[in-house]
Protein backbone atom coordinates (compact mmCIF):
# COMPACT_ATOMS: atom_id res chain seq x y z
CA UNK A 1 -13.30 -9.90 25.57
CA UNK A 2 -15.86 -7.16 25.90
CA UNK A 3 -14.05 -5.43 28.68
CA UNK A 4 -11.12 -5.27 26.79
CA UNK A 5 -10.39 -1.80 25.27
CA UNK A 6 -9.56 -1.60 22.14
CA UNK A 7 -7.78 0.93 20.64
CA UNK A 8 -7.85 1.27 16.80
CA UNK A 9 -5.21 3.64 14.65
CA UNK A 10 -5.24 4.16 11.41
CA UNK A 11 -7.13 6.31 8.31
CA UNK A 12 -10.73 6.24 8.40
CA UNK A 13 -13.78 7.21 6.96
CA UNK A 14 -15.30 9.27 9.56
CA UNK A 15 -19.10 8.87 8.05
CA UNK A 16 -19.27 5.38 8.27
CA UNK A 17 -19.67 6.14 12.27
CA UNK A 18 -22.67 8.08 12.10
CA UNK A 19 -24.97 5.40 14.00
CA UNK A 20 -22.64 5.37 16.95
CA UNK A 21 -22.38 8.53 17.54
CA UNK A 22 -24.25 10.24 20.26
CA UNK A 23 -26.96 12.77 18.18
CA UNK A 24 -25.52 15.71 20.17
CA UNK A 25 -22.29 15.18 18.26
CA UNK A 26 -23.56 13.64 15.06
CA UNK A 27 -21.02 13.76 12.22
CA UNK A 28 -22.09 16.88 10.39
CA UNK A 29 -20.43 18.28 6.79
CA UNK A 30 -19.14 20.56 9.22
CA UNK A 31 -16.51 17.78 10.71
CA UNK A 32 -13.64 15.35 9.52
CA UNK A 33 -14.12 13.26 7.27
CA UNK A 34 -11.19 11.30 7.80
CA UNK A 35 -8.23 10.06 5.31
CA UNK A 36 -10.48 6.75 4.36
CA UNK A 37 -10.07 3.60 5.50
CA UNK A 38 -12.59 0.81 4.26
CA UNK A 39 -10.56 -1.59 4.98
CA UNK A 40 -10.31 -0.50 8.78
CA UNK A 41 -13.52 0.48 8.91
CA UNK A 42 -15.25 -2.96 7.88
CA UNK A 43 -13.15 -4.19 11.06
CA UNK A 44 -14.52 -1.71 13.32
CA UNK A 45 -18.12 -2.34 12.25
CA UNK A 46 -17.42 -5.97 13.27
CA UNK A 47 -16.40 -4.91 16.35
CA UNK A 48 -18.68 -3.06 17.05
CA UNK A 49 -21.88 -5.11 16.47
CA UNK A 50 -20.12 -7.85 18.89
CA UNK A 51 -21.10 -5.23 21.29
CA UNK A 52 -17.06 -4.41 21.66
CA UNK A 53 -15.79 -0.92 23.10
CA UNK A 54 -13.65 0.73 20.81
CA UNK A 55 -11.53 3.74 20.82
CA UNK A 56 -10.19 5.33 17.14
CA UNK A 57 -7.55 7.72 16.58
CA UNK A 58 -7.04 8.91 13.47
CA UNK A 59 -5.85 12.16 11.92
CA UNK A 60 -7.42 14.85 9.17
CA UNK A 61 -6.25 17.55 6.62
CA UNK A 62 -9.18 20.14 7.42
CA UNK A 63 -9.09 20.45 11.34
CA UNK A 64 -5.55 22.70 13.53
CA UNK A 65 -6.97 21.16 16.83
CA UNK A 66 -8.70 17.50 18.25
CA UNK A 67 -11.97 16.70 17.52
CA UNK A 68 -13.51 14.11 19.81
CA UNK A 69 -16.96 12.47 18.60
CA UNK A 70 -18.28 10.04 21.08
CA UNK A 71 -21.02 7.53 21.29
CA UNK A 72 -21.92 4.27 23.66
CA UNK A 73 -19.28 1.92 22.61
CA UNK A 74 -17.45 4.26 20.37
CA UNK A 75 -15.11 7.27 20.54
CA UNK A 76 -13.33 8.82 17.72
CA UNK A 77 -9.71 10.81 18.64
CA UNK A 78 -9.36 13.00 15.50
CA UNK A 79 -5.85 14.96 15.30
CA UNK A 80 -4.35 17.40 12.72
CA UNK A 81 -3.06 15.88 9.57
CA UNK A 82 -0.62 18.61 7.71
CA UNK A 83 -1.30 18.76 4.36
CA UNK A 84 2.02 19.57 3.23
CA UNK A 85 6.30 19.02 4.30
CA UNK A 86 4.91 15.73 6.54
CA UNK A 87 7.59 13.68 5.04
CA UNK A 88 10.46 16.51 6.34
CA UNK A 89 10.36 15.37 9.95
CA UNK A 90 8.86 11.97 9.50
CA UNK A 91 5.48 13.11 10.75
CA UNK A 92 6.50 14.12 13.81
CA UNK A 93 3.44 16.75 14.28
CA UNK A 94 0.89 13.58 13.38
CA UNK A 95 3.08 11.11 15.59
CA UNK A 96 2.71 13.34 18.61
CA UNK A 97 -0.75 13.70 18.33
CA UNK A 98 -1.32 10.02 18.28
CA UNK A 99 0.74 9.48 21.37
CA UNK A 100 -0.64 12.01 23.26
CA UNK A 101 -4.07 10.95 23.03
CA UNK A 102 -3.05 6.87 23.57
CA UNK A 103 -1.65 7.75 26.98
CA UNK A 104 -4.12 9.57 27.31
CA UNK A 105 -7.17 7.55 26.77
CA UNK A 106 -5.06 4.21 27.37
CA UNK A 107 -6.91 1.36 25.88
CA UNK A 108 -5.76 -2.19 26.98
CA UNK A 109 -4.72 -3.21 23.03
CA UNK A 110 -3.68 -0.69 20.46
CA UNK A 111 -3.73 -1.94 16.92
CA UNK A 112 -2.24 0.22 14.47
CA UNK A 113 -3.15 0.27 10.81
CA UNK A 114 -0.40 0.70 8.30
CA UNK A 115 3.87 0.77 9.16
CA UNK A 116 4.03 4.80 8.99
CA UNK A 117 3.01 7.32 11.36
CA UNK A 118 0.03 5.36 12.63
CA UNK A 119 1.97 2.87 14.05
CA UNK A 120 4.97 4.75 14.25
CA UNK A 121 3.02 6.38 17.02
CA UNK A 122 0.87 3.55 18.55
CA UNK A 123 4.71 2.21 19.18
CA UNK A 124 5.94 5.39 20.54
CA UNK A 125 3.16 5.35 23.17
CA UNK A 126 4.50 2.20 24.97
CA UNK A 127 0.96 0.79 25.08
CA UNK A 128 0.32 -2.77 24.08
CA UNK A 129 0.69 -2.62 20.24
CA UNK A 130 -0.29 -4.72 17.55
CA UNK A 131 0.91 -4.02 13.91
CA UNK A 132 -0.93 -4.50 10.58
CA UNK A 133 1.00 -3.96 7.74
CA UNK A 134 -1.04 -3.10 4.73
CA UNK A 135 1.80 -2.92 1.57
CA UNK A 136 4.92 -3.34 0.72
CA UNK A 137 7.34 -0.36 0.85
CA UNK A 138 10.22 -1.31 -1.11
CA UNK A 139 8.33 -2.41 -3.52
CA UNK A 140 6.54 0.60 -3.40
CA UNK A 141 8.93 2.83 -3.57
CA UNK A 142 10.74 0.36 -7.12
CA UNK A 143 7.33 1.67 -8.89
CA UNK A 144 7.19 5.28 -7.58
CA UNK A 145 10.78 6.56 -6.77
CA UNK A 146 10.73 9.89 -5.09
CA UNK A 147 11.53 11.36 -1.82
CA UNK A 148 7.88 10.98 -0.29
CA UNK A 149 8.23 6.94 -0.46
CA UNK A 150 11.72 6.63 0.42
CA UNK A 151 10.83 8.26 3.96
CA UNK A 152 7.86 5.88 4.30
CA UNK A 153 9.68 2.95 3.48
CA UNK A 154 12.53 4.33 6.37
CA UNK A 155 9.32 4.50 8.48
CA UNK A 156 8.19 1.04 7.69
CA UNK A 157 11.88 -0.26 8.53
CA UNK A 158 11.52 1.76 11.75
CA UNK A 159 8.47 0.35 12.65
CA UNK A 160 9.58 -3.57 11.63
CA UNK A 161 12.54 -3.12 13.82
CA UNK A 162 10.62 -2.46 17.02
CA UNK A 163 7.31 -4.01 16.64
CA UNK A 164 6.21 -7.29 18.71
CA UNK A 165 3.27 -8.30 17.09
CA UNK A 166 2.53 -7.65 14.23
CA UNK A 167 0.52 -9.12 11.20
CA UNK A 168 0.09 -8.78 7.20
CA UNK A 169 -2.79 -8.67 5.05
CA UNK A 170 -1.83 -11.55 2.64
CA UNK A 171 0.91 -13.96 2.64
CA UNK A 172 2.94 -11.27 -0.25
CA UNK A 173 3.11 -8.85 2.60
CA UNK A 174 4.17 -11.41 4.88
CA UNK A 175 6.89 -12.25 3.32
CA UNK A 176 7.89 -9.04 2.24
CA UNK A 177 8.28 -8.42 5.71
CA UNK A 178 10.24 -10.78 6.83
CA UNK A 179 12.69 -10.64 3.99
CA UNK A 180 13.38 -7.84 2.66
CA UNK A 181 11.89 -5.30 5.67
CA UNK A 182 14.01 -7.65 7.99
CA UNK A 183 10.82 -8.36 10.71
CA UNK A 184 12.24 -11.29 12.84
CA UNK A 185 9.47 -12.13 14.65
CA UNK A 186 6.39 -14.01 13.56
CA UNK A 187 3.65 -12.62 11.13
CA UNK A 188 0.20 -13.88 11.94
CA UNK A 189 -1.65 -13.48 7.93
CA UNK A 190 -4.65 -11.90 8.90
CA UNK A 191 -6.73 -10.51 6.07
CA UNK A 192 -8.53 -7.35 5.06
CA UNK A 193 -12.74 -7.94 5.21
CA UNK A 194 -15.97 -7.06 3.72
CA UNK A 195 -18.73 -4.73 5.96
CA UNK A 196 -20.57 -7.03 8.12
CA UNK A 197 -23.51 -6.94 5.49
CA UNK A 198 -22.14 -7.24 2.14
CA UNK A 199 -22.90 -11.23 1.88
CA UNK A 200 -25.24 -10.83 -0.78
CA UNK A 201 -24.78 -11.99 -4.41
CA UNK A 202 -26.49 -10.97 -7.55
CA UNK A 203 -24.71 -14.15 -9.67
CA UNK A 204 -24.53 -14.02 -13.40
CA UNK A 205 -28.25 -14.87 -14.04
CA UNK A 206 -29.15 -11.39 -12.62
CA UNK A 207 -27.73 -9.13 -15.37
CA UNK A 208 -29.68 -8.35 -18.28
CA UNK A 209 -29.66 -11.18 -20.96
CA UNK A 210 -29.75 -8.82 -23.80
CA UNK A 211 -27.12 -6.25 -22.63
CA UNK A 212 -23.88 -6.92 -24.13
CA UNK A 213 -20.55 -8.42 -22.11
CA UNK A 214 -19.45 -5.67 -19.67
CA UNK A 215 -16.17 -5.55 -18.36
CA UNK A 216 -14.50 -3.24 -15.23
CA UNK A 217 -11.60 -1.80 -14.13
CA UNK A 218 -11.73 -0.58 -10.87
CA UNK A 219 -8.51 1.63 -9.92
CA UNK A 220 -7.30 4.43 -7.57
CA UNK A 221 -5.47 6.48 -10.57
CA UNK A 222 -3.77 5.57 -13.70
CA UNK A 223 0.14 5.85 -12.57
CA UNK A 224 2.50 3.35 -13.60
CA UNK A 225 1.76 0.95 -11.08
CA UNK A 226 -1.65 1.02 -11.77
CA UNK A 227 -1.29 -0.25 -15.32
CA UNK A 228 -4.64 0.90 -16.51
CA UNK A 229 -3.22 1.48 -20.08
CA UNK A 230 -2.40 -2.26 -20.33
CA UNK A 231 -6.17 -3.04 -19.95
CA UNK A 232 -7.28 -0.48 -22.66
CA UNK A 233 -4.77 -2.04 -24.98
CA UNK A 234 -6.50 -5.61 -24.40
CA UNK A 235 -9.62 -4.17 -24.95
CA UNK A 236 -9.32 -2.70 -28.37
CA UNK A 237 -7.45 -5.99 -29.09
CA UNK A 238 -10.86 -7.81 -27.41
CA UNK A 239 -13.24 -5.49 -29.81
CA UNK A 240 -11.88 -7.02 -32.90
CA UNK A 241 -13.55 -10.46 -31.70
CA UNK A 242 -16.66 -8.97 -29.71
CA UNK A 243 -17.12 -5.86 -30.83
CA UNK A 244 -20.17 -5.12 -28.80
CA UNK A 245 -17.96 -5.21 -25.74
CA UNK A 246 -18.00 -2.35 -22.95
CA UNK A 247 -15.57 -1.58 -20.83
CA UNK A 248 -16.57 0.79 -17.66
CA UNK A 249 -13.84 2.38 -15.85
CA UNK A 250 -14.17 3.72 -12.00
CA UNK A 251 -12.07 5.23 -10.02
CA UNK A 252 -9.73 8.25 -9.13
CA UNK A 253 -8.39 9.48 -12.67
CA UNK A 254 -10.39 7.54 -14.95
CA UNK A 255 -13.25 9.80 -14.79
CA UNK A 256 -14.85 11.85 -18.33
CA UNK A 257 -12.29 14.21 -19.06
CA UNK A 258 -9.23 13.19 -16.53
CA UNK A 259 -5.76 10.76 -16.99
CA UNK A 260 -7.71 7.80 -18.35
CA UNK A 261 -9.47 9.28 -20.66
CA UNK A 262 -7.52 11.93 -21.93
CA UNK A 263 -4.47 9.01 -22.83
CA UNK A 264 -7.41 6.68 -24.44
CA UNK A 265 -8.28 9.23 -26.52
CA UNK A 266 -4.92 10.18 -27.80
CA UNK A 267 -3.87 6.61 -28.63
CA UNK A 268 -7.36 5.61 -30.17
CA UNK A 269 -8.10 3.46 -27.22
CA UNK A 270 -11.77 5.49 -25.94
CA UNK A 271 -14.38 3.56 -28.22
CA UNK A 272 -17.01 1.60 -26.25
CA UNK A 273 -15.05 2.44 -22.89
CA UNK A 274 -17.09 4.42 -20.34
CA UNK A 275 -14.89 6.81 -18.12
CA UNK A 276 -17.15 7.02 -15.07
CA UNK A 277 -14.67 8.17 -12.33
CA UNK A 278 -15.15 7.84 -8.92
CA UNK A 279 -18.37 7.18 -6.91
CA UNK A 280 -19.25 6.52 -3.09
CA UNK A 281 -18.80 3.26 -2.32
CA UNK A 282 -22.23 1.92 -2.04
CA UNK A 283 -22.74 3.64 -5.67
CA UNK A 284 -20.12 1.64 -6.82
CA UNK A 285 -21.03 -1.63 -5.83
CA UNK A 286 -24.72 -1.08 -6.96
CA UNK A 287 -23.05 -0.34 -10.62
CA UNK A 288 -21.26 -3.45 -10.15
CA UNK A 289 -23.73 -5.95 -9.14
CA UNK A 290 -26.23 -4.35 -11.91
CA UNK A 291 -23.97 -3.87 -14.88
CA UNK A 292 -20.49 -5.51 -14.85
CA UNK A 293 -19.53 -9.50 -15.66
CA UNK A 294 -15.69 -9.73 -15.72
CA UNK A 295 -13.35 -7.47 -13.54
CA UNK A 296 -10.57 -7.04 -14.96
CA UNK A 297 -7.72 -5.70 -12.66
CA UNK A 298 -3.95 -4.36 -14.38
CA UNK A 299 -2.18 -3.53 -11.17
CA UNK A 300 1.21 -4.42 -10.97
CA UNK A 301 1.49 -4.56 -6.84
CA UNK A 302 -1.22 -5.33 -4.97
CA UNK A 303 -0.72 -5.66 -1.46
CA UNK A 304 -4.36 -6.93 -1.14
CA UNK A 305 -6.68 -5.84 -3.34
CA UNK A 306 -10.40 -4.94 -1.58
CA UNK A 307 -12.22 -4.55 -4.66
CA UNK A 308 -10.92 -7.63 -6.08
CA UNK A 309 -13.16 -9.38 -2.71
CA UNK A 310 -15.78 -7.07 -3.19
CA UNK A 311 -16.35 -8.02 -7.26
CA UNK A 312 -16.05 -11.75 -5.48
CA UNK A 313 -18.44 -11.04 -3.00
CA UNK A 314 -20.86 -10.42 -6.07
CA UNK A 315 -20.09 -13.27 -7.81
CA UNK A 316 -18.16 -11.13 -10.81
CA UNK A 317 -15.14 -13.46 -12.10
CA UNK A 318 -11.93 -11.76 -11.54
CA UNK A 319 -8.80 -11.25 -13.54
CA UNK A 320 -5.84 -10.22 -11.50
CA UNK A 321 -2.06 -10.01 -12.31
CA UNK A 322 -0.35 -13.41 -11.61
CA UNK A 323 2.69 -11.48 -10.30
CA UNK A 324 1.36 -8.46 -8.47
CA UNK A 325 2.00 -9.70 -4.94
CA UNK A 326 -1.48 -10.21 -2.84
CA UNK A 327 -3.86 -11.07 -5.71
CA UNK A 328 -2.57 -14.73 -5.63
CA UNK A 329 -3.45 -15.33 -2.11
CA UNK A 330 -6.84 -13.15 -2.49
CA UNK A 331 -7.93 -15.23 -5.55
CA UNK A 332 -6.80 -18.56 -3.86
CA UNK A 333 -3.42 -19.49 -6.49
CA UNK A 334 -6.33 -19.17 -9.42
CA UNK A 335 -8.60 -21.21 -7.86
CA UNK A 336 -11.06 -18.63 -7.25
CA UNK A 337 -10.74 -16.18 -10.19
CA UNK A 338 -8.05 -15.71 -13.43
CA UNK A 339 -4.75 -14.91 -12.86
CA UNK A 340 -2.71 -13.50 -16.17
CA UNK A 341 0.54 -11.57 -17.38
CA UNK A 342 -0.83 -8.36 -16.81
CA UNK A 343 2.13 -6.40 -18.03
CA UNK A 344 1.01 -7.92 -21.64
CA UNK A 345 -1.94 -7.05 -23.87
CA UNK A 346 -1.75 -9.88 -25.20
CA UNK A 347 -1.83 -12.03 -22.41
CA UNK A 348 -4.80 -10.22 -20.83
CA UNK A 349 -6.43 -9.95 -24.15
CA UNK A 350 -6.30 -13.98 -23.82
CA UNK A 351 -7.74 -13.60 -19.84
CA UNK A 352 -10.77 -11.41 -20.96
CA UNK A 353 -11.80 -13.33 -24.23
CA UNK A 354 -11.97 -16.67 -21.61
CA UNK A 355 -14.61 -15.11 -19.80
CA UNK A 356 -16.88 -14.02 -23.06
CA UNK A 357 -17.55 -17.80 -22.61
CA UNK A 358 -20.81 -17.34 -19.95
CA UNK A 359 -19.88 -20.87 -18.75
CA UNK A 360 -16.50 -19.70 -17.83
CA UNK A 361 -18.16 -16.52 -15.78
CA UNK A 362 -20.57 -18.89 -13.50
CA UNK A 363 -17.76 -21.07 -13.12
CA UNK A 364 -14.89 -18.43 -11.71
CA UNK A 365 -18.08 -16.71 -10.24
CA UNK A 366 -18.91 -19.66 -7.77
CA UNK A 367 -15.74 -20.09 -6.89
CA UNK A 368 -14.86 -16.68 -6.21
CA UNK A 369 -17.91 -16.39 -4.06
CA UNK A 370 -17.36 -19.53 -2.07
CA UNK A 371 -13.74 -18.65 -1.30
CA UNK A 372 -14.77 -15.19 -0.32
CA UNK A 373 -17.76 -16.61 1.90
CA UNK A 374 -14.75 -18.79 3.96
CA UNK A 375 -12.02 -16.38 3.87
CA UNK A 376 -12.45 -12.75 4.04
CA UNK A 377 -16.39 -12.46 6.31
CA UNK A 378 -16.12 -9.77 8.77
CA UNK A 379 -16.65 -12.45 11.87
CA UNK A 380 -13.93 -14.49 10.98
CA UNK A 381 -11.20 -12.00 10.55
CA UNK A 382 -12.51 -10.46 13.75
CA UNK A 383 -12.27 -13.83 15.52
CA UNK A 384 -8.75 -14.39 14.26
CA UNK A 385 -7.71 -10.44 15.53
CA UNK A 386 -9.67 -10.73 19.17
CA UNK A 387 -7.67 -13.91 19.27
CA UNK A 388 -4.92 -11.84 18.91
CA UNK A 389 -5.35 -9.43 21.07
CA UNK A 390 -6.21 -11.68 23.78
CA UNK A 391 -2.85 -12.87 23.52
CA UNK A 392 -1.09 -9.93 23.43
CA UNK A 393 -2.93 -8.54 26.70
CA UNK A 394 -2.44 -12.13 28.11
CA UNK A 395 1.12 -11.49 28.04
CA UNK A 396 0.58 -8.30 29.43
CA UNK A 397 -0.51 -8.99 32.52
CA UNK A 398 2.03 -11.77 32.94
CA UNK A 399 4.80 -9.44 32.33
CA UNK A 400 3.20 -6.52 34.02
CA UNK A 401 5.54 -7.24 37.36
CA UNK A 402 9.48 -8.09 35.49
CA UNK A 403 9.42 -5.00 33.68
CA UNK A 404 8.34 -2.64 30.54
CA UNK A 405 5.78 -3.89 27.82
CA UNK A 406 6.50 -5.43 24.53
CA UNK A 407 7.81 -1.77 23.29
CA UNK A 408 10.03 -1.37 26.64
CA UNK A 409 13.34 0.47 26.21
CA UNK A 410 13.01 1.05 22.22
CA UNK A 411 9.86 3.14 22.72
CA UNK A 412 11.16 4.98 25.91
CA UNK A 413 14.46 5.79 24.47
CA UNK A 414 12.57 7.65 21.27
CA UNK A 415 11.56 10.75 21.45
CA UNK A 416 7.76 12.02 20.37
CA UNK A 417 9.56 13.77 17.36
CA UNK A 418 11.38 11.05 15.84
CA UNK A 419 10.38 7.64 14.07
């Protein structure tokens, strides 16, 4: 396995490199940043401490021409990501990037990140190709319907239609795939993973005793989808009964002075809720291990849900929506955290005021911990991906003499500039 080149494609965070990058080329404030990508990048940091040679391409808003960092095991392809009009050609200028620099650099395995231009263009470049898909598009495009998402959902069918292998992040985007994306082949459920060295717990004995029952939302804006409102509603419902209760919200939009808080205010919703915003990720999980007990998490469509692991990891109980797609697998059916009616106040009033009970928190807290431990460590869902691409290069080399690879005609018959 450790001759085997790998080829990753997808977003990343371009930072989280900095180690394995020669000194010469260090990643200064200077260079990409990348499009973010924890999700990828926990992967890649597996990877790499095996001792594995990888190759990333990726893309960014603030660069007109390749950027090429490069270390021992690692080099990072970074290409021009337009800021604006993308979605008019499908991406084209991105897609041809990417599939310049896979022929170029030709790794033995690609695997692409995401069903849009990433592997739109890992599929294009008639290189060994395995798929992750990280959402559901239709979906998707039910809770936000505009023009953007109706070309990446066309992209997404494009990519379902000619992709080999290919796997999902949870059983929800599994099936989504093969039922309403119309994937016939088989879809290995491989999961998204913590960073090598986030197996540490605080556990509820930790906190403070005297500081009173802290609840989170942790959310990448407050859209529709996201259903933060829903949670402030249960809160002030939750108040009446505890009403030394805090609620802390982070993330994009639900900062002092932005969506969240603006909305909370005007509705009478803002009293003992922090707006905190967002933070860098190791901020974030510092606040969390120190000063949260109960997550509570409103989305309505989750295709995963990383910070619902992450909360786990720390032994915070979790409440998740019992029909927002990839929180049932990721909490184990309910078995390893609270799963509720999120599209009720009432319902998730019901969730939060379970876990005021501290027996209730060490219980959902062990198990969420445990199943995180067994399920979602960095070595086993690299084991279960070099697996994969073992496979895939297996076949490879047994098919190298009869004819094209596992993208064959469909690739060669597309051209750079269309999906």
């Amino acid at each position: 396995m450790n001759s085997l080149k790998i080829g990753i494609v997808g977003p990343i965070t371009v930072r989280t490199y900095r180690q394995f990058i020669d000194q010469s080329v260090s990643v200064s404030s200077k260079q990409p940043e990348g499009l973010g990508g924890t999700n990828i990048d926990n992967l890649v940091l597996e990877l790499l401490a095996r001792g594995r040679n990888v190759t990333i391409f990726t893309l960014d808003g603030s660069i007109e021409d390749e950027v090429i960092l490069q270390g021992k095991q690692l080099r990072i392809c970074i290409g021009p990501y337009r800021n604006r009009h993308r979605a008019i050609d499908l991406f084209a200028t991105e897609r041809r990037y990417l599939v310049g620099a896979l022929r170029r650099e030709r790794p033995d395995i690609v695997h692409a990140h995401w069903t849009y231009e990433f592997a739109l263009g890992a599929l294009q470049s008639n290189l060994p190709t395995l798929v992750s898909a990280h959402d559901a598009p239709l979906k998707i495009l039910r809770l936000y319907p505009n023009p953007y998402r109706a070309v990446r959902a066309l992209m997404a069918f494009q990519v379902s239609r000619r992709a080999s292998h290919m796997t999902a992040v949870s059983s929800h985007i599994a099936s989504h795939y093969v039922h309403a994306m119309r994937h016939c082949r088989p879809i290995a459920v491989v999961p998204n993973c913590l960073p090598p060295q986030q197996y540490w717990r605080k556990g509820i004995e930790s906190k403070e005793p005297d500081r009173a029952l802290t609840y989170a939302c942790v959310m990448q804006g407050f859209g529709r989808g996201k259903n933060g409102i829903i949670a402030l509603r249960a809160f002030k419902s939750l108040r009446a009964r505890i009403p030394s209760a805090r609620l802390m919200m982070f993330g994009e939009d639900l900062g002092h002075g932005e969506s969240a808080m603006n909305r909370a205010v005007r509705e009478g919703l803002a009293e003992n809720v922090s707006f905190i915003g967002r933070l860098p990720y190791w901020e974030l999980q510092s606040k969390l291990a120190e000063m949260v007990d109960v997550l509570v998490h409103p989305s309505l469509e989750e295709s995963f849900g990383m910070v619902l692991i992450e909360a786990m990891a720390l032994s915070i109980p979790v409440i998740a929506g019992e029909d927002s797609g990839g929180t049932r697998y990721v909490l184990d059916e309910g078995n390893a955290g609270i799963l509720a009616d999120v599209r009720s106040p009432e319902a998730l009033e019901a969730a939060m005021l379970r876990c005021a009970n501290k027996e209730v928190r060490r219980y959902y807290g062990e198990r969420g911990f445990t199943y995180v431990h067994e399920c979602f460590r960095s070595d086993v869902v690299a084991d279960a991906y070099e697996m994969i691409y073992e496979s895939i290069a297996d076949q490879e080399r047994c098919s190298a003499k009869s004819g094209p690879g596992q993208n064959g005609a469909l690739a060669e018959a597309s051209s750079d500039s269309r999906p």
